[in-house]
Protein backbone atom coordinates (compact mmCIF):
# COMPACT_ATOMS: atom_id res chain seq x y z
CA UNK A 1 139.00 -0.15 61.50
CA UNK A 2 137.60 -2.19 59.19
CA UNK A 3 137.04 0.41 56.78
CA UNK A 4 140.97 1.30 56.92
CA UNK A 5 141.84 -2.46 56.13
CA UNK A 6 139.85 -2.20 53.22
CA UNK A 7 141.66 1.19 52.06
CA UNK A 8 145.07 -0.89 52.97
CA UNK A 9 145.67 2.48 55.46
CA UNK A 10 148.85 2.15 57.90
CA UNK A 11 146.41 1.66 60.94
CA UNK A 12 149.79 0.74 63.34
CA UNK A 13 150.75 4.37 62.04
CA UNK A 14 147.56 6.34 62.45
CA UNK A 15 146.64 4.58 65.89
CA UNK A 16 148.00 5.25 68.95
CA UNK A 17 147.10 2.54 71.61
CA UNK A 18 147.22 3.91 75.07
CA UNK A 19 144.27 3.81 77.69
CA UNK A 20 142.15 3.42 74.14
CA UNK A 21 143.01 3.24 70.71
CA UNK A 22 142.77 6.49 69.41
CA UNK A 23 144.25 8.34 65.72
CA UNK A 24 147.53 10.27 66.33
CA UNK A 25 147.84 13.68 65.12
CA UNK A 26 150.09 15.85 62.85
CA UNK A 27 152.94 18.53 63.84
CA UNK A 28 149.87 20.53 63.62
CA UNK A 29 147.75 18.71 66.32
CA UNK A 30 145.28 17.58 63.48
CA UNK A 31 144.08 13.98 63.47
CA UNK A 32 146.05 11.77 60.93
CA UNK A 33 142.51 10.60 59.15
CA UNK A 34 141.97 14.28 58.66
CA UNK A 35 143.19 15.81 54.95
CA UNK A 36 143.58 19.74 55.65
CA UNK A 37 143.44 20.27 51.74
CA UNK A 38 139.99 18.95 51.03
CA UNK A 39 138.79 19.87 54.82
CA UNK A 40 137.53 15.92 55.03
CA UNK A 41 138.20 13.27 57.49
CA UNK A 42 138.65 10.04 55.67
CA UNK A 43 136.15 7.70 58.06
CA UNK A 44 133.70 10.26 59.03
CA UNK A 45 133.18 12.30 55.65
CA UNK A 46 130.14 14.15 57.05
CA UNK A 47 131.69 15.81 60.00
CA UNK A 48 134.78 16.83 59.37
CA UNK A 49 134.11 19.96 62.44
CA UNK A 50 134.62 17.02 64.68
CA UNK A 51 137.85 16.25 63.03
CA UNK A 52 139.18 19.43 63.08
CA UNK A 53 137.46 20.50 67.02
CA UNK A 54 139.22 17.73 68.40
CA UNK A 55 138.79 17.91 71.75
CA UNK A 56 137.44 21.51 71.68
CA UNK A 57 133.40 21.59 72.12
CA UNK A 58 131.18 24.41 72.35
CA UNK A 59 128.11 25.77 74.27
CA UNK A 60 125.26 28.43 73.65
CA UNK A 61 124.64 30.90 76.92
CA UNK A 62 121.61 32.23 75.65
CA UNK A 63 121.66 34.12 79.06
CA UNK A 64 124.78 36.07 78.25
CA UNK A 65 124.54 35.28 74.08
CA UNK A 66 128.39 33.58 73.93
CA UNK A 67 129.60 31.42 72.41
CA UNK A 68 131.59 29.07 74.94
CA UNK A 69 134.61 26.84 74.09
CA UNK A 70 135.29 23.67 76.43
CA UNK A 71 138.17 21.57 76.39
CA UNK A 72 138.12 17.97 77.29
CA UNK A 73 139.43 16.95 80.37
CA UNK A 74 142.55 14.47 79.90
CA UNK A 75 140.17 11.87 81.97
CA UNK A 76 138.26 11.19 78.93
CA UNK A 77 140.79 12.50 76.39
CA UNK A 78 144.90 12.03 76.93
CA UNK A 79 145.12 13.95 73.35
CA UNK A 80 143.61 17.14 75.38
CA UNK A 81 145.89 17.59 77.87
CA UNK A 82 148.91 17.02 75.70
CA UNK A 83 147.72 19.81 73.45
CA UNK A 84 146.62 22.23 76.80
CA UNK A 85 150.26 21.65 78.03
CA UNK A 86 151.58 23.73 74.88
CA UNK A 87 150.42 26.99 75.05
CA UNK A 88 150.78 28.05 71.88
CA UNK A 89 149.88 24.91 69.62
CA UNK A 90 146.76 24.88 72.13
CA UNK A 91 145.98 28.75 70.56
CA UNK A 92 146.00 27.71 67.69
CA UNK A 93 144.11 24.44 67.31
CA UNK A 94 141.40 26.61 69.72
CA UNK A 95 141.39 28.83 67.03
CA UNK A 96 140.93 26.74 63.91
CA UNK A 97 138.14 24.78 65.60
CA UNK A 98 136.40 27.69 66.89
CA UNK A 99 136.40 28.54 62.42
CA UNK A 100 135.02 25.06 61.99
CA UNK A 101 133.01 25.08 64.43
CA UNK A 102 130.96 28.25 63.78
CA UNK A 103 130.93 27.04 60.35
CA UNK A 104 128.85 24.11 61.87
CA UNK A 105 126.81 26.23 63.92
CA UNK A 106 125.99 28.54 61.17
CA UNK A 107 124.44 25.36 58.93
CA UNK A 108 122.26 24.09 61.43
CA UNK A 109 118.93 24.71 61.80
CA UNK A 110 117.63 25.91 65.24
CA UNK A 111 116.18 23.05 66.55
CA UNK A 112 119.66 20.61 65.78
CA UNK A 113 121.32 23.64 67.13
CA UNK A 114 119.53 23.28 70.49
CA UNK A 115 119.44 19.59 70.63
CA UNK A 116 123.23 19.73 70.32
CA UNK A 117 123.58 22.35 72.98
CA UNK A 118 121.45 20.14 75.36
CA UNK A 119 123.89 17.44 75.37
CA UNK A 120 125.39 17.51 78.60
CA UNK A 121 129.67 17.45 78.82
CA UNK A 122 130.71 17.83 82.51
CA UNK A 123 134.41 15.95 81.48
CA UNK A 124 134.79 19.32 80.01
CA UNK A 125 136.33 22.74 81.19
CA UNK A 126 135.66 26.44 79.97
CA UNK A 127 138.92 27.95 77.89
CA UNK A 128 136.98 31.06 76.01
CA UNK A 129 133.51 32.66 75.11
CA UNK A 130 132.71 34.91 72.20
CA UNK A 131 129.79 36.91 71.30
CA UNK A 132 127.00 35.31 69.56
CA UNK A 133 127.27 36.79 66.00
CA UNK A 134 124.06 38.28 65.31
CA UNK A 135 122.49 35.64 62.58
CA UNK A 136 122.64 32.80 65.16
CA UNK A 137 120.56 34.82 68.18
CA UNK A 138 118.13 35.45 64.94
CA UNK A 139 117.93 32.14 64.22
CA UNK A 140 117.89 31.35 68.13
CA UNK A 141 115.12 33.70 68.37
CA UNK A 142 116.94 35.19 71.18
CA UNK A 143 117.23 39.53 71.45
């Protein structure tokens, strides 16, 4: 917040104050710190995938070599189920962060990869899988 004072940023326009303050989004369901034409977020510069994911997560199943998209539940995020609740807007944030999310996926090294994976999300629940593309079970190590 205190970062947005500084900026002089409309925080009573980008923050919605609900259960917790959190940043609205756009028509497009993309946070309002988030600028779609130079793929940054304006308070977290180094990951805009998070920006972008939203609520969306992923998971490696080295078992069946998907990759697995999660959705938050609206316990822990009210933005989640709003966006669940329309089917098609849902689609087509799923499918934007699953882009930026691979992206991530393909930059990290295999040990970040796996420490990320380990991170446990049970507020979560399973909306897709996709094949592993082959240059991440390389990197995994996995057949």
């Amino acid at each position: 917040m205190d970062y947005l004072q500084r900026q002089k940023a409309p925080i009573s326009e980008i923050f919605v104050d609900e259960a917790y303050s959190h940043p609205t989004a756009d028509s497009e369901d993309y946070c309002a710190l988030y600028n779609k034409k130079n793929r940054k977020c304006s308070v977290h510069p180094v990951k805009p995938e998070t920006c972008v994911a939203g609520p969306i997560t992923f998971d490696i199943n080295l078992k069946t070599q998907k990759v697995e998209w999660f959705l938050k539940k609206a316990s822990i995020c009210v933005f989640a189920q709003k966006l669940y609740e329309d089917k098609e807007r849902f689609s087509t944030h799923l499918r934007a962060a699953q882009v930026e999310l691979m992206r991530l996926i393909s930059k990290l090294d295999a040990q970040s990869l796996m420490a990320i994976v380990r991170i446990p999300e049970p507020e979560t629940f399973k909306v897709a899988e996709n094949d592993l593309p082959q240059e991440i079970k390389d990197k995994l190590g996995i057949a």
